[in-house]
Every structure is written in C-alpha cells, then in structure tokens.
Protein backbone atom coordinates (compact mmCIF):
# COMPACT_ATOMS: atom_id res chain seq x y z
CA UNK A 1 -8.77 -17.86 1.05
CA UNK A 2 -9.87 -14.23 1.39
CA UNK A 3 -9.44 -14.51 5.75
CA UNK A 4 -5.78 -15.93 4.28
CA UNK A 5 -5.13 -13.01 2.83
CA UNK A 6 -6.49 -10.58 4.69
CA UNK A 7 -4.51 -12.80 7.69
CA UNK A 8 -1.45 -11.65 5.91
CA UNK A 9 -2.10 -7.94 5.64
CA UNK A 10 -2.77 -7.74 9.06
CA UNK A 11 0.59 -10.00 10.44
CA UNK A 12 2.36 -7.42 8.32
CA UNK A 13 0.68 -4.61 10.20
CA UNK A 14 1.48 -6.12 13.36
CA UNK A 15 5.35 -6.82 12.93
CA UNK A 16 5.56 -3.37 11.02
CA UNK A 17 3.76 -1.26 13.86
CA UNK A 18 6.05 -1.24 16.47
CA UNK A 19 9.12 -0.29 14.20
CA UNK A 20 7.10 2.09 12.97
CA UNK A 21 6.27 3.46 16.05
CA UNK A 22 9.62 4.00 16.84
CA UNK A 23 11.14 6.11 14.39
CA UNK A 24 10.98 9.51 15.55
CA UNK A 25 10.11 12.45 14.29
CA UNK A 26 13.26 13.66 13.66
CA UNK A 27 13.94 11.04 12.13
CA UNK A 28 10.77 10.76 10.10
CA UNK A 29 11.50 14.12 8.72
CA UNK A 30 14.77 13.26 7.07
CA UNK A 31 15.01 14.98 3.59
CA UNK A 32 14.78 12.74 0.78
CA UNK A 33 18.15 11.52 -0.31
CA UNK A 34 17.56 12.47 -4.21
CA UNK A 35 15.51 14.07 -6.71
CA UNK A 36 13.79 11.02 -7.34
CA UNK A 37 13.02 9.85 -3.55
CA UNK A 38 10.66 10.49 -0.58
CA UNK A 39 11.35 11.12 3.26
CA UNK A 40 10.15 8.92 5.31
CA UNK A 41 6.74 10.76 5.84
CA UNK A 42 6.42 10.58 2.32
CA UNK A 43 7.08 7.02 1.53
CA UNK A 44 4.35 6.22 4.57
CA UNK A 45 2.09 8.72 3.05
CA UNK A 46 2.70 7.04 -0.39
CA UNK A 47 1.47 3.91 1.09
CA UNK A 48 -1.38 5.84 2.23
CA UNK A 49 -1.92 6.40 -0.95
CA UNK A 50 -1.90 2.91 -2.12
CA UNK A 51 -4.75 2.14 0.47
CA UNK A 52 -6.77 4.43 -1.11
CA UNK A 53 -6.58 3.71 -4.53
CA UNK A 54 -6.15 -0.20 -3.79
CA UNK A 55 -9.71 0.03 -2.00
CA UNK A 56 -11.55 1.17 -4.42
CA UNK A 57 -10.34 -1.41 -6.42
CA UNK A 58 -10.56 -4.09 -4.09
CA UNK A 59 -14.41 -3.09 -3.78
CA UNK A 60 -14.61 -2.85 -7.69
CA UNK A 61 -13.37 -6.06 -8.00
CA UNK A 62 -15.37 -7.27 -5.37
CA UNK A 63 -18.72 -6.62 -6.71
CA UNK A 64 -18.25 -6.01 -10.30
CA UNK A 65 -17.67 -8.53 -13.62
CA UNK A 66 -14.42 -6.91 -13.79
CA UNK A 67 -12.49 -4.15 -12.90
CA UNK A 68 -10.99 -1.69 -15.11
CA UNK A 69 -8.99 1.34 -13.95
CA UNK A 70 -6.76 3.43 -13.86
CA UNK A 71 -2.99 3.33 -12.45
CA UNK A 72 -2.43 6.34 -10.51
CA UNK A 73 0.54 9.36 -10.36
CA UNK A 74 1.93 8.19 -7.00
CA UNK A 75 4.63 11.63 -6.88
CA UNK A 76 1.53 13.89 -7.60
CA UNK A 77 -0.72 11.96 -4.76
CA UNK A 78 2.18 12.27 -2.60
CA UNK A 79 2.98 16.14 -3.17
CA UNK A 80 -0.92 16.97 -3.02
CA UNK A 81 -1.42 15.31 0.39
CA UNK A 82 2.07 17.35 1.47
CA UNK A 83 2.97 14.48 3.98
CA UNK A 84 6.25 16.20 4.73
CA UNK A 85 4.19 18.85 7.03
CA UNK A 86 2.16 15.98 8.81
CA UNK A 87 3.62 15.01 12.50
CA UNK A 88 4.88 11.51 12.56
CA UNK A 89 2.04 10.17 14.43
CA UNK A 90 -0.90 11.19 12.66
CA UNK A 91 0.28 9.92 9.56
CA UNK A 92 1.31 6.70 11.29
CA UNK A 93 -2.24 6.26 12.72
CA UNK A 94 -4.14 7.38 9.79
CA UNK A 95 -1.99 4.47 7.75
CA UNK A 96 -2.92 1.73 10.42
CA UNK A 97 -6.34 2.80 10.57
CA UNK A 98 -6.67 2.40 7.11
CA UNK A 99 -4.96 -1.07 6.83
CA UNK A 100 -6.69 -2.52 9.48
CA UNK A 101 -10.23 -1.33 7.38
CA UNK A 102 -8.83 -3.29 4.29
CA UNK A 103 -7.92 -6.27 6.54
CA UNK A 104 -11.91 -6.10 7.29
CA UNK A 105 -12.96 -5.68 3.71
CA UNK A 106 -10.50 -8.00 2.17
CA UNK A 107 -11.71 -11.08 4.38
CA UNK A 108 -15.13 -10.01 3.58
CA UNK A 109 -14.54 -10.88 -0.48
CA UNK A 110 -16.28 -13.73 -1.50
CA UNK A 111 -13.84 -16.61 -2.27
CA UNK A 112 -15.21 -16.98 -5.79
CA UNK A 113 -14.78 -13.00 -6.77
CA UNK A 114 -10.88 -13.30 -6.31
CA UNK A 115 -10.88 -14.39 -9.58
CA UNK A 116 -12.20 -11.47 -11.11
CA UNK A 117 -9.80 -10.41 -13.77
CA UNK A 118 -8.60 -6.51 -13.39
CA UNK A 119 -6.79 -4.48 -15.41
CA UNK A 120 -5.44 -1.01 -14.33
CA UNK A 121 -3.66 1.71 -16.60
CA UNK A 122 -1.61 -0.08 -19.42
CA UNK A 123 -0.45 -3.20 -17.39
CA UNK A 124 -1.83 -6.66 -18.28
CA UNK A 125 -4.69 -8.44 -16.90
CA UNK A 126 -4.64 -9.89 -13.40
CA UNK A 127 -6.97 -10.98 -10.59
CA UNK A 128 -8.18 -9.77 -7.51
CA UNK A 129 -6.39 -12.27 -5.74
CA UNK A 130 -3.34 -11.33 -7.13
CA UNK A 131 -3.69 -7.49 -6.69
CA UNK A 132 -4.37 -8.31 -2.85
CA UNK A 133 -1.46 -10.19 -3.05
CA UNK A 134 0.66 -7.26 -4.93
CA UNK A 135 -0.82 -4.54 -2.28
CA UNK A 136 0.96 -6.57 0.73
CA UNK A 137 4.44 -7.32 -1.25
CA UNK A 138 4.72 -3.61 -2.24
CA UNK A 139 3.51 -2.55 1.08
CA UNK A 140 6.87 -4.76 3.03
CA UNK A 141 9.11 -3.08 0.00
CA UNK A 142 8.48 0.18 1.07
CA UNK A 143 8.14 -0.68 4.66
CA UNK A 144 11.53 -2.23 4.09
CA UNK A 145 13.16 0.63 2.67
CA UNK A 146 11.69 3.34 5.31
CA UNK A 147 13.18 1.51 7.79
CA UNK A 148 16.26 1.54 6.17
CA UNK A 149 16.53 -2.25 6.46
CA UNK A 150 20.25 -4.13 4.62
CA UNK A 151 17.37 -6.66 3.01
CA UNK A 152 14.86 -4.73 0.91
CA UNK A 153 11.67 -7.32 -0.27
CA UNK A 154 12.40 -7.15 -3.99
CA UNK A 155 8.86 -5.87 -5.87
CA UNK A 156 8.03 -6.52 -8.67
CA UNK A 157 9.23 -3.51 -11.59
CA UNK A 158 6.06 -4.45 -14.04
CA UNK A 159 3.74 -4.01 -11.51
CA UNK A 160 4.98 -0.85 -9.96
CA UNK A 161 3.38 1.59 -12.26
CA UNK A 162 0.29 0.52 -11.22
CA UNK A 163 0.66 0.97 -7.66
C-alpha cells in the first residue's frame, strides 16, 4: 500500500511537470486576481509549503504512536517565503525536488503505520493513510487551478485548514 501511494504522488508529478514547465514566466508572474488569491508563483510556492509541513508529518506519523500537530497559516508561509520574486524555474524545481523526496519517504512507511491516527490544529482525527491521500488531492486542486484548467478537482473544505 505505501509504494501505491507513493505510485500516485509521483504519476501526478509526472503528468503535472510538463504543463508546468510550460507556463512562462510571464505568465507565472500574473498578479493575483483578488485580495484573497495567489499568482501563480504563489500558489506553486504554497504547495511548497504543503511539502514541508506534510513531511514532517508524514515522518511523525511514521515513527511515532500518533501524531499531533499543528495546522499551519498557509498566507503567512506564502508571504514569508516571497515566492512572487522567485524566477519561474527555481521554484518549479525546488517543488519537484521536493515531491519526488516524499515519493521516496512515503513508499518507505511501513504498511502497518498508515494507520496511525493524526490529528492537526482543530480538525478531527485521521490516519496517515488518509493524510497521504489528502496531500495528493489538494496538490491536483491547486495544480488544477494554476493551470487555469475549466475542471478544478473539488477538495475537500473541512480539510483545507489543515493544509
């Protein structure tokens, strides 16, 4: 189960690269359309974000009885990290790079510690399975919507806070 799902992290990778790839800088640089939104960069560098916080986690999880922890403040992370000044590429590599390290971990989780219940910030309990499974769908939903693509995977609201 854990090569499963790190199998699915990485397809997404794959299929998401090249479209990736192509947006350009210009493009990439695009000012957010609201008070409320990111730019391109940003929403990549958000997902950056995720990786970071989701590995610890996953590690937590991984070799702990539990995990408890904290959500995180995703428009701080993202203002901090000032992924609007970053060129296109280097925050397209550094998110790869990082992805294709959590593929490596995440098959690397023993099948019996995806059950390991976690609870982060104020949401209810799940398990490590399903937070792997929740990094990946809110991964595509943002991939989905920086590519500006008419079908945008729907994510789960409940969950989002602790992203």
């Amino acid at each position: 189960m854990p090569r499963q799902l790190a199998n699915l992290l990485r397809d997404t990778l794959a299929q998401e690269l090249p479209n990736l790839s192509a947006l350009s800088e210009t493009a990439a640089s695009t000012q957010p359309s609201g008070a409320n939104s990111w730019s391109p960069k940003q929403e990549l560098g958000h997902l950056i974000d995720s990786a970071a916080n989701n590995h610890i986690r996953f590690v937590r999880a991984a070799i702990e009885p539990e995990l408890t922890g904290p959500s995180y403040a995703q428009n701080a992370w993202v203002q901090i990290h000032a992924y609007h000044e970053k060129p296109w590429t280097t925050t397209l590599f550094f998110w790869h790079a990082y992805n294709t390290f959590l593929v490596d971990l995440i098959a690397h989780i023993p099948e019996d510690k995806l059950t390991t219940p976690c609870t982060l910030g104020s949401s209810e309990p799940s398990s490590l399975r399903f937070l792997i499974e929740d990094y990946v769908l809110h991964l595509q939903h943002h991939l989905d919507h920086l590519l500006q693509r008419a079908a945008v995977t729907p994510y789960p609201a409940a969950r989002t806070t602790a992203k």
